[in-house]
N, C-alpha and C. Protein backbone atom coordinates (compact mmCIF):
# COMPACT_ATOMS: atom_id res chain seq x y z
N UNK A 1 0.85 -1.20 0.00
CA UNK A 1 0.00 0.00 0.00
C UNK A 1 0.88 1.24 0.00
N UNK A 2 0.52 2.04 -0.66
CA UNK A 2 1.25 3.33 -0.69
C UNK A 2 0.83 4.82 -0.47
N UNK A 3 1.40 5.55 -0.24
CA UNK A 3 0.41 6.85 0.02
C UNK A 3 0.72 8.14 -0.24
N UNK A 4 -0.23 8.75 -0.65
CA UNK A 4 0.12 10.33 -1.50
C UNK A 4 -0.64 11.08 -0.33
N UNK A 5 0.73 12.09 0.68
CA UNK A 5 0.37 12.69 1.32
C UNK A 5 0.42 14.55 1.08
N UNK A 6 0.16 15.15 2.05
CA UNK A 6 0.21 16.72 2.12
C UNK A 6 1.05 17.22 3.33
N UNK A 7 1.31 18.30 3.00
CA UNK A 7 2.71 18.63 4.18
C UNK A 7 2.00 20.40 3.98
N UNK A 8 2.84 20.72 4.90
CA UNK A 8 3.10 22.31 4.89
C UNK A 8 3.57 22.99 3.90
N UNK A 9 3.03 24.43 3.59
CA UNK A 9 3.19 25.04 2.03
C UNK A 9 4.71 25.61 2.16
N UNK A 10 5.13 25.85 3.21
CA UNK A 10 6.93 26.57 3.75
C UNK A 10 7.04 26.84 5.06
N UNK A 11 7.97 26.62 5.55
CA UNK A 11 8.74 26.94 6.86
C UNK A 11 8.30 28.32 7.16
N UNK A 12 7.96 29.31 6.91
CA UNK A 12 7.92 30.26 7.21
C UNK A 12 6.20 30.41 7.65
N UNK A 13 5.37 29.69 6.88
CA UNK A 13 3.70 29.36 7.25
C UNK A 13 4.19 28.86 9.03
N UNK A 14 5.61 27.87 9.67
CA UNK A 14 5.31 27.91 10.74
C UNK A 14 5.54 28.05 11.63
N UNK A 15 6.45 29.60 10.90
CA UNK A 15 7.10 30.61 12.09
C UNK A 15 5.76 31.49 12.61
N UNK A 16 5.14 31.53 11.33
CA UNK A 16 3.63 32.36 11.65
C UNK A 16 3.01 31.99 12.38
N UNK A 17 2.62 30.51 12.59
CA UNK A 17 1.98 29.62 13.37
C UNK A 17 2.45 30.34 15.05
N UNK A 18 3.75 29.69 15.10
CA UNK A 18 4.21 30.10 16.32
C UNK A 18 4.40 31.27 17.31
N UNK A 19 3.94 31.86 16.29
CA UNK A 19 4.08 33.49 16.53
C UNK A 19 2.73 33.95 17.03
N UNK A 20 1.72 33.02 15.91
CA UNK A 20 0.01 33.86 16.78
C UNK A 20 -0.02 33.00 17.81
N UNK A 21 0.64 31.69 18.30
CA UNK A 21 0.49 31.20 19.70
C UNK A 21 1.07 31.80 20.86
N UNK A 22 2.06 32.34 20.05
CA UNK A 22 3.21 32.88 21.55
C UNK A 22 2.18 34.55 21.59
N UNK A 23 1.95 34.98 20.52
CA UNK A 23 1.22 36.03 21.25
C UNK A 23 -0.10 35.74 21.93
N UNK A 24 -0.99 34.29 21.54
CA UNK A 24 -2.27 34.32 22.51
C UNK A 24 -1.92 33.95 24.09
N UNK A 25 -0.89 32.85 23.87
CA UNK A 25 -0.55 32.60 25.39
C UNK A 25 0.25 33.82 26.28
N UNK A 26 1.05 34.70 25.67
CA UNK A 26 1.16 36.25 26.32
C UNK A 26 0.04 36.74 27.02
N UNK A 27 -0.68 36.94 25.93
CA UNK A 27 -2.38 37.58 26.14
C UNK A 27 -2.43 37.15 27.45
N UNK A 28 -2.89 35.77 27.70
CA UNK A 28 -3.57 35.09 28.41
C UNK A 28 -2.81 34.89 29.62
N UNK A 29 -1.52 34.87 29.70
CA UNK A 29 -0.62 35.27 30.70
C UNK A 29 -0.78 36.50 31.41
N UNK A 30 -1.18 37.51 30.89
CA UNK A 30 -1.32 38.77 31.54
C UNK A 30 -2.52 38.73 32.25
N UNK A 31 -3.60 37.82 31.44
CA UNK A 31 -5.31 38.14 32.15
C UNK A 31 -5.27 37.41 33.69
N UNK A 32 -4.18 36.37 33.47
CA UNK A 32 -3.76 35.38 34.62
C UNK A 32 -2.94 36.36 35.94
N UNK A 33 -2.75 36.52 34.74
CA UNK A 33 -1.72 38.14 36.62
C UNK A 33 -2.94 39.16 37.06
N UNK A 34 -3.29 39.54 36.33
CA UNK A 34 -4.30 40.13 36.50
C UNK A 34 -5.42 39.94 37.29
N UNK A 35 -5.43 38.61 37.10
CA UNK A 35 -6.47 38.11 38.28
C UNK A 35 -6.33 37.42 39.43
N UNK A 36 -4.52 37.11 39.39
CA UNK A 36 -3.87 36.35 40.34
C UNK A 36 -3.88 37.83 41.09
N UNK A 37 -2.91 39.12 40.57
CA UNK A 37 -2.30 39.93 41.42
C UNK A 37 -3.60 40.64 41.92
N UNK A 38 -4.53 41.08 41.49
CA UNK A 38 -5.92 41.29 42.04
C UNK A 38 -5.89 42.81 41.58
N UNK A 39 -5.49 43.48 40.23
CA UNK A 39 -4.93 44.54 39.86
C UNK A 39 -6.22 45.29 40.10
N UNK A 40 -5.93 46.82 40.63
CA UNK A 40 -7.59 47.73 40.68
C UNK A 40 -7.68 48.12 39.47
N UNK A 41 -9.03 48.30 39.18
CA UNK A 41 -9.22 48.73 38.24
C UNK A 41 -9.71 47.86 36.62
N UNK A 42 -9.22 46.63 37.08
CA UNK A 42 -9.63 45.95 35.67
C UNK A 42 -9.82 44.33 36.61
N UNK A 43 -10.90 44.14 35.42
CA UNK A 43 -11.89 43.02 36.53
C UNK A 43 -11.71 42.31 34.79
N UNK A 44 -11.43 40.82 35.26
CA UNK A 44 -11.62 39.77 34.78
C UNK A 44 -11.75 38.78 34.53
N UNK A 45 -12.47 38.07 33.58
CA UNK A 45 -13.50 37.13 34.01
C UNK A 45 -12.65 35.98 32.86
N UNK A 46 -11.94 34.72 33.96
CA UNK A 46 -10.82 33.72 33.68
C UNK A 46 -11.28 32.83 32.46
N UNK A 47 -12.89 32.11 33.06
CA UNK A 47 -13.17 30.97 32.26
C UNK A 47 -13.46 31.36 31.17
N UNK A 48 -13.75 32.26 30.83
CA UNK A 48 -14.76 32.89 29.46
C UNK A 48 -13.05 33.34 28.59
N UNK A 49 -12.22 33.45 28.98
CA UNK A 49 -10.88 34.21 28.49
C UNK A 49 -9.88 33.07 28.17
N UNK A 50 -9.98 31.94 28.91
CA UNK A 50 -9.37 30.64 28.67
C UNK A 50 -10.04 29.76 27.45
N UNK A 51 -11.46 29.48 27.41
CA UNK A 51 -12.42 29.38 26.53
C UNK A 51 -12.00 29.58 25.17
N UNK A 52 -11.67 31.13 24.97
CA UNK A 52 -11.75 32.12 23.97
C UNK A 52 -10.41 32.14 23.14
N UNK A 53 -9.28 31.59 23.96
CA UNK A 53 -8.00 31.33 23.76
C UNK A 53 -8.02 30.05 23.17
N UNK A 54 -8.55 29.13 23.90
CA UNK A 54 -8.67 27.93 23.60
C UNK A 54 -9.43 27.45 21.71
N UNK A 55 -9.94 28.00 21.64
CA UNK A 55 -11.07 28.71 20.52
C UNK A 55 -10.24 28.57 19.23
N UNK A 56 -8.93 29.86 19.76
CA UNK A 56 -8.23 31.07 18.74
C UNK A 56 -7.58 30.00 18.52
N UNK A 57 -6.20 29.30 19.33
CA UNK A 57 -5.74 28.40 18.86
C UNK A 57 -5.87 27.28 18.57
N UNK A 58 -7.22 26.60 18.49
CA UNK A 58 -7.31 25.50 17.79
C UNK A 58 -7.76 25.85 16.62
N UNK A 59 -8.86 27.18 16.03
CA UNK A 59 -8.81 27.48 14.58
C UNK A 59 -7.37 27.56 13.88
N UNK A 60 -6.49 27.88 14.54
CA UNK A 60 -5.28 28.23 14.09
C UNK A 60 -4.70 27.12 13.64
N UNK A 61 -4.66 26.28 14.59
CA UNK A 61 -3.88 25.22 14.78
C UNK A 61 -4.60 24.13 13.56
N UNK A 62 -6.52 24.17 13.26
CA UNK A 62 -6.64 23.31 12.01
C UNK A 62 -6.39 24.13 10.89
N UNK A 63 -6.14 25.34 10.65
CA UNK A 63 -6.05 26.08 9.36
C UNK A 63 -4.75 25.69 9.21
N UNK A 64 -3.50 25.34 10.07
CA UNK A 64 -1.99 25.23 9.50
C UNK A 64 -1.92 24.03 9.58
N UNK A 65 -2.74 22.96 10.36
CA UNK A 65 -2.08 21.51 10.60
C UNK A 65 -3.37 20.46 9.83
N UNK A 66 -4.04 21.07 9.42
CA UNK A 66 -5.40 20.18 8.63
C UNK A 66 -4.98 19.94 7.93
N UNK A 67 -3.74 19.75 7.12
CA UNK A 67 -3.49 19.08 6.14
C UNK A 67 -2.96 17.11 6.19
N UNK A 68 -2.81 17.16 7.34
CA UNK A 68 -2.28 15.59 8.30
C UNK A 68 -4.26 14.62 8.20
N UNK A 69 -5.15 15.39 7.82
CA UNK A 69 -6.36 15.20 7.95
C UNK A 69 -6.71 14.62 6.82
N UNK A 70 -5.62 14.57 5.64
CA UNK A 70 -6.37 14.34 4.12
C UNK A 70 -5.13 13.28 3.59
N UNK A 71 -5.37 12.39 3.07
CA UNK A 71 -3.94 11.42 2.30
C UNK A 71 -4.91 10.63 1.48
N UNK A 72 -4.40 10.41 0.48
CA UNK A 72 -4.43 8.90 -0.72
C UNK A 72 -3.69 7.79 -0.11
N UNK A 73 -4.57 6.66 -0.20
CA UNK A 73 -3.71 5.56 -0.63
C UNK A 73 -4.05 4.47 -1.85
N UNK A 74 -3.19 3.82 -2.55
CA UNK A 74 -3.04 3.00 -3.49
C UNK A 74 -2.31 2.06 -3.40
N UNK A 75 -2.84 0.52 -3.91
CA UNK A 75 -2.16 -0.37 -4.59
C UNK A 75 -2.46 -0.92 -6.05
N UNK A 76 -2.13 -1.85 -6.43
CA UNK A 76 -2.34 -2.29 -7.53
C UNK A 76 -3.56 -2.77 -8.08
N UNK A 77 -4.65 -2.41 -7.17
CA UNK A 77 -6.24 -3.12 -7.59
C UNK A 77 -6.95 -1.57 -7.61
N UNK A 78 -6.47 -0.85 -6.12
CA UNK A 78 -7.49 0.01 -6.37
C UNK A 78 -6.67 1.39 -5.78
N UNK A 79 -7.29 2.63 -5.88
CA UNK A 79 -7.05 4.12 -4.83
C UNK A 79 -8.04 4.74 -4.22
N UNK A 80 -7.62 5.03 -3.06
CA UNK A 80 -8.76 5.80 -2.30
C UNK A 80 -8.19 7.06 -1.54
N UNK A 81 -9.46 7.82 -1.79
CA UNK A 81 -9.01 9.28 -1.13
C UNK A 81 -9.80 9.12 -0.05
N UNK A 82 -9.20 9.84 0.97
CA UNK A 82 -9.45 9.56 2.87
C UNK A 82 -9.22 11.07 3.30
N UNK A 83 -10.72 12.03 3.58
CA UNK A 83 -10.78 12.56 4.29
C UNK A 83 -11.21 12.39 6.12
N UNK A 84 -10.49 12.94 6.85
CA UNK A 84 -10.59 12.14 7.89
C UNK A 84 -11.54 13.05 9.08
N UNK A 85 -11.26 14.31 8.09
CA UNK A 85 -12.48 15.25 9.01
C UNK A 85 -13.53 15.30 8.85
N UNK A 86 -14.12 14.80 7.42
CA UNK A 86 -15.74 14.39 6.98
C UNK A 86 -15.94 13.03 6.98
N UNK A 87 -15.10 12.24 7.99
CA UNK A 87 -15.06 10.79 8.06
C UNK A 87 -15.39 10.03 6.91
N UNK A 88 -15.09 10.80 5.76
CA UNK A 88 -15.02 9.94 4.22
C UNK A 88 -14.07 9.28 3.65
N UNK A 89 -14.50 8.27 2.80
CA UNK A 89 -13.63 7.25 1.83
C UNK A 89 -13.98 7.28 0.14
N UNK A 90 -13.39 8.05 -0.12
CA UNK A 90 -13.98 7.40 -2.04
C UNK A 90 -12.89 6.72 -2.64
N UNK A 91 -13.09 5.46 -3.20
CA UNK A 91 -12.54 4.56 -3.70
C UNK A 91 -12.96 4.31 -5.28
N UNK A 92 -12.00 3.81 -6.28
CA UNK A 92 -12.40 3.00 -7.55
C UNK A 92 -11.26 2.51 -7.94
N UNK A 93 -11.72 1.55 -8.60
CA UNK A 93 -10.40 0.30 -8.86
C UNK A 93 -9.60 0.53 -10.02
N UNK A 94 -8.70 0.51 -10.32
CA UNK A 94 -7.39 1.06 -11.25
C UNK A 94 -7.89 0.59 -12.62
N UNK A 95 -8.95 -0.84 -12.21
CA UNK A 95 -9.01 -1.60 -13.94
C UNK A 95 -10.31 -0.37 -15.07
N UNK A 96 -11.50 0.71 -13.64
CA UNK A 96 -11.83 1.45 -14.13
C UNK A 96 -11.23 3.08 -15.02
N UNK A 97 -10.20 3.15 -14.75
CA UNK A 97 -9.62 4.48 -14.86
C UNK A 97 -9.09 3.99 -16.95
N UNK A 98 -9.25 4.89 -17.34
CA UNK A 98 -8.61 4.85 -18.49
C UNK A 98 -8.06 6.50 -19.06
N UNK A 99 -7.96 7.50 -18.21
CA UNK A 99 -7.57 8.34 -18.52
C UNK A 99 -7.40 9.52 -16.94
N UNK A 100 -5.76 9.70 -16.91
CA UNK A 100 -5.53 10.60 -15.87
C UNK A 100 -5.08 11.78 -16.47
N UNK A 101 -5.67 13.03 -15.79
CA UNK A 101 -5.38 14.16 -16.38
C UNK A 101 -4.16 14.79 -14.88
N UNK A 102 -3.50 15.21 -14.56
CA UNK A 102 -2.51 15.94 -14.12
C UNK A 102 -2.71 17.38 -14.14
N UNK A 103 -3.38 18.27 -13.54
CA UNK A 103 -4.02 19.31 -13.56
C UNK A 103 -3.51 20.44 -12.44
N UNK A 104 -3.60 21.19 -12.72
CA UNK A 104 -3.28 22.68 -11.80
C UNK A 104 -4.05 22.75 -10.46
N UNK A 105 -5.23 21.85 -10.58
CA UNK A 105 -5.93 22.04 -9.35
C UNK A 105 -5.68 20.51 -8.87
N UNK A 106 -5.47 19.52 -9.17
CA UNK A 106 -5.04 18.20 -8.63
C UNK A 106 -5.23 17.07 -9.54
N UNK A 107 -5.39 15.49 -9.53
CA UNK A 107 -5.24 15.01 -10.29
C UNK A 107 -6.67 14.39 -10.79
N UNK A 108 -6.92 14.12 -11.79
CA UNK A 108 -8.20 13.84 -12.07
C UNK A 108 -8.17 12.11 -12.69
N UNK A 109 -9.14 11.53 -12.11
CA UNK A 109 -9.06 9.88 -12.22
C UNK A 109 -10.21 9.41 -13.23
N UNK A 110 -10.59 9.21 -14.29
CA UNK A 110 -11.58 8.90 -15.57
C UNK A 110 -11.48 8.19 -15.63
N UNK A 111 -12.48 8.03 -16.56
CA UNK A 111 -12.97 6.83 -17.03
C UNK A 111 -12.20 6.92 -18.68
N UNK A 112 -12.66 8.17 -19.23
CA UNK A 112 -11.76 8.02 -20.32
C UNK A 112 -11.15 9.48 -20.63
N UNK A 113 -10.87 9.91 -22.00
CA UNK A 113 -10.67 11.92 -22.06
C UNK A 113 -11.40 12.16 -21.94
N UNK A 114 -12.58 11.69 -22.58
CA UNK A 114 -14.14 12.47 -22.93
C UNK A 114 -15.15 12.77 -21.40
N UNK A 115 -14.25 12.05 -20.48
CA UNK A 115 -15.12 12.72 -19.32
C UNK A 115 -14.10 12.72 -18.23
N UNK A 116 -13.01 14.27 -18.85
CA UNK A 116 -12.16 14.52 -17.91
C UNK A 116 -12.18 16.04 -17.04
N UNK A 117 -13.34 15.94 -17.29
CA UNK A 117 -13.71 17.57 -16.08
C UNK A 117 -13.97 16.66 -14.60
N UNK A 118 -14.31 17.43 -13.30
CA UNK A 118 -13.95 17.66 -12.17
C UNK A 118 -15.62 16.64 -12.00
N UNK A 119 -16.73 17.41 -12.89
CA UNK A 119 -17.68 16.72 -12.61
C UNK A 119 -18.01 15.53 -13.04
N UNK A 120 -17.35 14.85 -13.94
CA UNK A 120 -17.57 13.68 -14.23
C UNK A 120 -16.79 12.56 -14.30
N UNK A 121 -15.45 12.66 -13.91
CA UNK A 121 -14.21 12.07 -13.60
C UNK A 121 -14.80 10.91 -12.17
N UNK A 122 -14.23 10.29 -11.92
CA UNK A 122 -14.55 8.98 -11.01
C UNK A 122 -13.56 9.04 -9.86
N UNK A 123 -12.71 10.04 -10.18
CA UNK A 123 -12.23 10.92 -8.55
C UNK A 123 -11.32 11.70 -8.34
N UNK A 124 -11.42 12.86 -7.77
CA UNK A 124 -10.56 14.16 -8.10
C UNK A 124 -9.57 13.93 -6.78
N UNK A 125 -8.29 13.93 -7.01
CA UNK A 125 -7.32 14.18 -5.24
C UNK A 125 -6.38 15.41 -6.02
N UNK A 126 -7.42 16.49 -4.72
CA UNK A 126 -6.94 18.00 -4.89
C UNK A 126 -5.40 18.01 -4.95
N UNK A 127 -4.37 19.08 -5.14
CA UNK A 127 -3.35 19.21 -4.93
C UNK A 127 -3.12 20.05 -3.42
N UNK A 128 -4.41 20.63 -2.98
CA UNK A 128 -4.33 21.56 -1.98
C UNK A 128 -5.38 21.51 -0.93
N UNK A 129 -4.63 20.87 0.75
CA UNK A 129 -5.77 20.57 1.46
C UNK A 129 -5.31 21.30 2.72
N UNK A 130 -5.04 22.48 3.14
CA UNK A 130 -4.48 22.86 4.50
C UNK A 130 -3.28 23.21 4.51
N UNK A 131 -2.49 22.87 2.94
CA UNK A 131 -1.58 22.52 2.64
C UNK A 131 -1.15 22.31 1.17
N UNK A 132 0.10 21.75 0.72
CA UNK A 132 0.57 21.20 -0.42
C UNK A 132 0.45 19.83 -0.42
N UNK A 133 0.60 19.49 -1.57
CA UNK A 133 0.56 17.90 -1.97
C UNK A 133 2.21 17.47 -1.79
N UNK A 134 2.13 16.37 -1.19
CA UNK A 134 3.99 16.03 -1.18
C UNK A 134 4.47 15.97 -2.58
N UNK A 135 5.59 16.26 -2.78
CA UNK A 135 6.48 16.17 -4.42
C UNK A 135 6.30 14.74 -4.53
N UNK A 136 7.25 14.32 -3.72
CA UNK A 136 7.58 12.51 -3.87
C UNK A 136 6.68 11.70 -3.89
N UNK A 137 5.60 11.76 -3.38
CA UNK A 137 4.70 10.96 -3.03
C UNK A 137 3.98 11.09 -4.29
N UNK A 138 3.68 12.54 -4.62
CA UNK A 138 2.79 12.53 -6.11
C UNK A 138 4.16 11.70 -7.65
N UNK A 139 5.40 12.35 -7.45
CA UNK A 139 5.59 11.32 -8.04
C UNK A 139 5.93 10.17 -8.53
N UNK A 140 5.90 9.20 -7.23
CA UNK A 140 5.99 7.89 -7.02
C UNK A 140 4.83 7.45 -7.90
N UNK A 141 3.52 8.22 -7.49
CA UNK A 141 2.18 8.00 -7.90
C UNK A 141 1.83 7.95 -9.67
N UNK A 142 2.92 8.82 -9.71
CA UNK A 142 2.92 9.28 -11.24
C UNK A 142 3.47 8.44 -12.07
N UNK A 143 4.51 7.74 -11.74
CA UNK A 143 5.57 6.68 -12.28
C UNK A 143 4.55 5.24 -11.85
N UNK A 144 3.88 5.56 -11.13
CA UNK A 144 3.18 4.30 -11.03
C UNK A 144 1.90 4.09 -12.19
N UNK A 145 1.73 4.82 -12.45
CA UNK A 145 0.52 5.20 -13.44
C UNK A 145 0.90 4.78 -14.77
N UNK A 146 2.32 5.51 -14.85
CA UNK A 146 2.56 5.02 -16.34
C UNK A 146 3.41 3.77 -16.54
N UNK A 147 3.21 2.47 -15.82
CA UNK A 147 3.29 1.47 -15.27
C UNK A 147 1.86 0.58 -16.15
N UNK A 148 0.91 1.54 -15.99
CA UNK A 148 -0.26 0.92 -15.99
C UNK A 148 -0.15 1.23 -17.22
N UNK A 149 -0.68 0.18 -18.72
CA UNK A 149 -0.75 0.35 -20.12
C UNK A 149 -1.93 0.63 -20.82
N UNK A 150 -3.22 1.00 -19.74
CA UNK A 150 -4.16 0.91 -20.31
C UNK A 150 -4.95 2.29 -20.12
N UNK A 151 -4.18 2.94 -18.97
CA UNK A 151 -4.26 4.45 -18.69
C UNK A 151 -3.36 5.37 -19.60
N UNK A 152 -4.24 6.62 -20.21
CA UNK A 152 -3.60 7.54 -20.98
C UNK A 152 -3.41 8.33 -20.20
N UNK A 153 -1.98 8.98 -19.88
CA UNK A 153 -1.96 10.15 -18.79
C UNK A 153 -2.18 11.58 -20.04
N UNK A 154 -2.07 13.13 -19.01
CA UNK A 154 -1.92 13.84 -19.59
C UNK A 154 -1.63 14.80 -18.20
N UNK A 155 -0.54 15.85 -18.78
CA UNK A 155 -0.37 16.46 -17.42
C UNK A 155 0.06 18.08 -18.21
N UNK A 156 -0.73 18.90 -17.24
CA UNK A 156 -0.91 20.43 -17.66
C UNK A 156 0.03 21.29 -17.10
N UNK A 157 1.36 20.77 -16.59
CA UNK A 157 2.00 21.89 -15.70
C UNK A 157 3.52 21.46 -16.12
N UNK A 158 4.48 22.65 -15.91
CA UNK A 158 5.91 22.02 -16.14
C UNK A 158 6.42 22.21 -14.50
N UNK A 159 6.16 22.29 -13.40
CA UNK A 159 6.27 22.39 -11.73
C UNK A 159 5.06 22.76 -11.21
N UNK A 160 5.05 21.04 -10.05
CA UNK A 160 4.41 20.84 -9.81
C UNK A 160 3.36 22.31 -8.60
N UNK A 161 1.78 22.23 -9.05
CA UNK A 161 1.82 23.76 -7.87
C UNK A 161 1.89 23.85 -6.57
N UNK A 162 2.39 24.45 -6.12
CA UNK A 162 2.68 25.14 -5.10
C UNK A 162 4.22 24.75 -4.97
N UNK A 163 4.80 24.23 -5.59
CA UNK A 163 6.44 24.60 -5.63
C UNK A 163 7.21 25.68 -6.39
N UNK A 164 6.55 25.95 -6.98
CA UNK A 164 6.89 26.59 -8.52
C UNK A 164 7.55 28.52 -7.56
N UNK A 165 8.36 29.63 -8.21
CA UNK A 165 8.79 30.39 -7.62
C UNK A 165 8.08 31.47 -7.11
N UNK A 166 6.79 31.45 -7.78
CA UNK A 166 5.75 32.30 -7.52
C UNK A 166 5.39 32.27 -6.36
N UNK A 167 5.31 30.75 -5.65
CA UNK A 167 5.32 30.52 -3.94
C UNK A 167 6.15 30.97 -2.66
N UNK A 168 7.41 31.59 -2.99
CA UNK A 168 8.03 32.45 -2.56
C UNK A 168 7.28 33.84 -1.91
N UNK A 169 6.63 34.19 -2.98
CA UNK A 169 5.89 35.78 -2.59
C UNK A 169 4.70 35.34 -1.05
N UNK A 170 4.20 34.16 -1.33
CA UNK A 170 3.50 34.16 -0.41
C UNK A 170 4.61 33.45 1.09
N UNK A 171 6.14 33.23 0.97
CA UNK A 171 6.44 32.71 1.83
C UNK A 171 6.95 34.36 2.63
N UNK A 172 7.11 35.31 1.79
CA UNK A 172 7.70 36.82 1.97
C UNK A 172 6.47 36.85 2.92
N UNK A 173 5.50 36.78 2.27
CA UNK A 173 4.28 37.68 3.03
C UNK A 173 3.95 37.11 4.44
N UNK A 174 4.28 35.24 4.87
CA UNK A 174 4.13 34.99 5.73
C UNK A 174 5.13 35.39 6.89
N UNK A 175 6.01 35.85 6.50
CA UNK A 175 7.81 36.02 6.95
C UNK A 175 7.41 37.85 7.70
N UNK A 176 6.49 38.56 6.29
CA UNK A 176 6.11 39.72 7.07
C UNK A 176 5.58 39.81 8.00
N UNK A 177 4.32 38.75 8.14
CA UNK A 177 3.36 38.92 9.27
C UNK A 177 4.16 38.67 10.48
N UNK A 178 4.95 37.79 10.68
CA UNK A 178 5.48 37.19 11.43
C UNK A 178 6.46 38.19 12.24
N UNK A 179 7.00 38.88 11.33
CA UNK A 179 7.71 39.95 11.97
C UNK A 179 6.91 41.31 12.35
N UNK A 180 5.41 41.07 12.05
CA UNK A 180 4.89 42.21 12.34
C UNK A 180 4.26 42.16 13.87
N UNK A 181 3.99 40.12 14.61
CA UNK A 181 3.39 39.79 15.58
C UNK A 181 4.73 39.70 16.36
N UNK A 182 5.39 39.73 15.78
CA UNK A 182 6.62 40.06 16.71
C UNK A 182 7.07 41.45 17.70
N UNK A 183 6.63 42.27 17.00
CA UNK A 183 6.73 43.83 17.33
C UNK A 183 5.50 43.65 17.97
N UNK A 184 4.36 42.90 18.02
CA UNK A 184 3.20 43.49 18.37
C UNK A 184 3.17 42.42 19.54
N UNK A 185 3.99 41.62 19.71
CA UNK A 185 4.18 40.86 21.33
C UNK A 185 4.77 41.31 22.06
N UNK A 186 5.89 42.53 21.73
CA UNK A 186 6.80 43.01 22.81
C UNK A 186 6.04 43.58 23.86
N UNK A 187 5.04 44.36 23.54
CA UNK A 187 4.47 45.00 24.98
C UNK A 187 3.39 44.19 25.64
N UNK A 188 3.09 43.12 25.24
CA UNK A 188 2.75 42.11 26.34
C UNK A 188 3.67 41.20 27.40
N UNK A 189 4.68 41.30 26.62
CA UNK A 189 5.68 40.54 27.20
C UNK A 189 6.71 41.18 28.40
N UNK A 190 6.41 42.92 27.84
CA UNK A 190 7.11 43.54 28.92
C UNK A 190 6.11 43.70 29.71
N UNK A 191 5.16 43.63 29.24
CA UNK A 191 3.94 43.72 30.65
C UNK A 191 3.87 42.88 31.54
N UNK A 192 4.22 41.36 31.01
CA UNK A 192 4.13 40.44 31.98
C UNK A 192 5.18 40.51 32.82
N UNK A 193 6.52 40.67 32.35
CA UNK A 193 8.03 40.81 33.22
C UNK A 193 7.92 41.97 33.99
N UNK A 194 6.88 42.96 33.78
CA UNK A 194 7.02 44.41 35.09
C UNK A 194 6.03 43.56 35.87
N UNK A 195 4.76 43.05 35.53
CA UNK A 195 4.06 42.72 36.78
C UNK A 195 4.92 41.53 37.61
N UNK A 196 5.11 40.61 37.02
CA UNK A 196 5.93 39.64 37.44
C UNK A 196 7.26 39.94 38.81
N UNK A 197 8.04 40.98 38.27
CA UNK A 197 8.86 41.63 39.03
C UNK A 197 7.92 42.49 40.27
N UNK A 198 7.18 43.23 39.92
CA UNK A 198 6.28 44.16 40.89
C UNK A 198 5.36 43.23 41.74
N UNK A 199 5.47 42.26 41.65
CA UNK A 199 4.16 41.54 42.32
C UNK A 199 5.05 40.11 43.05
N UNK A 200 6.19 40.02 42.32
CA UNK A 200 6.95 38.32 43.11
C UNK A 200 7.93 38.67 44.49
């Protein structure tokens, strides 16, 4: 059995990651002094603020890590795509496929050319789920295909997407944010080290 998985789009998607955590748990560090040191003036209310945190970083946490949620697997009879958050399986057996298209949006599994759109194909595995499609894995998948003599491939791209250099701009932009929650954690962080000091 073999398997066509998804990974992270760049290293820098999970400096970002780390960055909106270290600033919610700051946050939430301060509401904690705050209600430990018994500060006048500002009243707050723990469970509803822990809750709310709790909330932020698990949206966070499935928008960067939902991609561990989606994989192919294949052998020599059949392939199935396995979403694991809509507790789904779609399956069809290799002897049905007679035409794979290789597409910009992911790979498309037919019956023949004549019914190689999205809606009538016998099963689409996106290139993009939370994430990128692994290189290797797609083309292990790919070399395995043309293995098979009775499938016509056809493939629309010269790099594969989301590798290609254009993906860079969006690794800049994640690299910006990152340095922008950076500047925007410092004064929680000195907030916590003055109360910390003023109050231990």
């Amino acid at each position: 059995m073999h398997k066509i998985s998804y990974t992270y789009t760049n290293k820098a998607k999970i400096i970002l990651y780390l960055m909106i955590v270290a600033l919610c748990l700051l946050r939430l560090t301060l509401l904690v002094q705050i209600k430990l040191y018994r500060l006048e003036d500002y009243e707050v209310y723990l469970l509803p603020s822990l809750l709310y945190y709790f909330i932020i970083i698990s949206v966070f946490t499935l928008c960067f890590f939902g991609y561990k949620f989606f994989y192919t697997v294949y052998n020599d009879h059949e392939i199935t795509y396995c979403s694991v958050l809509r507790n789904k399986k779609y399956s069809i057996t290799l002897d049905h496929i007679g035409f794979v298209r290789f597409d910009r949006r992911g790979i498309f599994l037919c019956e023949d050319a004549a019914h190689g759109d999205r809606e009538s194909c016998l099963l689409f595995i996106p290139f993009f789920r939370f994430g990128i499609i692994d290189a290797l894995s797609v083309n292990s998948f790919f070399e395995f295909l043309l293995t098979q003599e009775h499938i016509q491939i056809q493939k629309t791209f010269k790099v594969l997407p989301g590798y290609g250099k254009s993906w860079m701009i969006l690794s800049l932009l994640y690299s910006l944010i990152s340095f922008c929650l950076l500047i925007v954690s410092m004064e929680p962080l000195y907030t916590v080290i003055v109360l910390y000091q003023t109050f231990s």
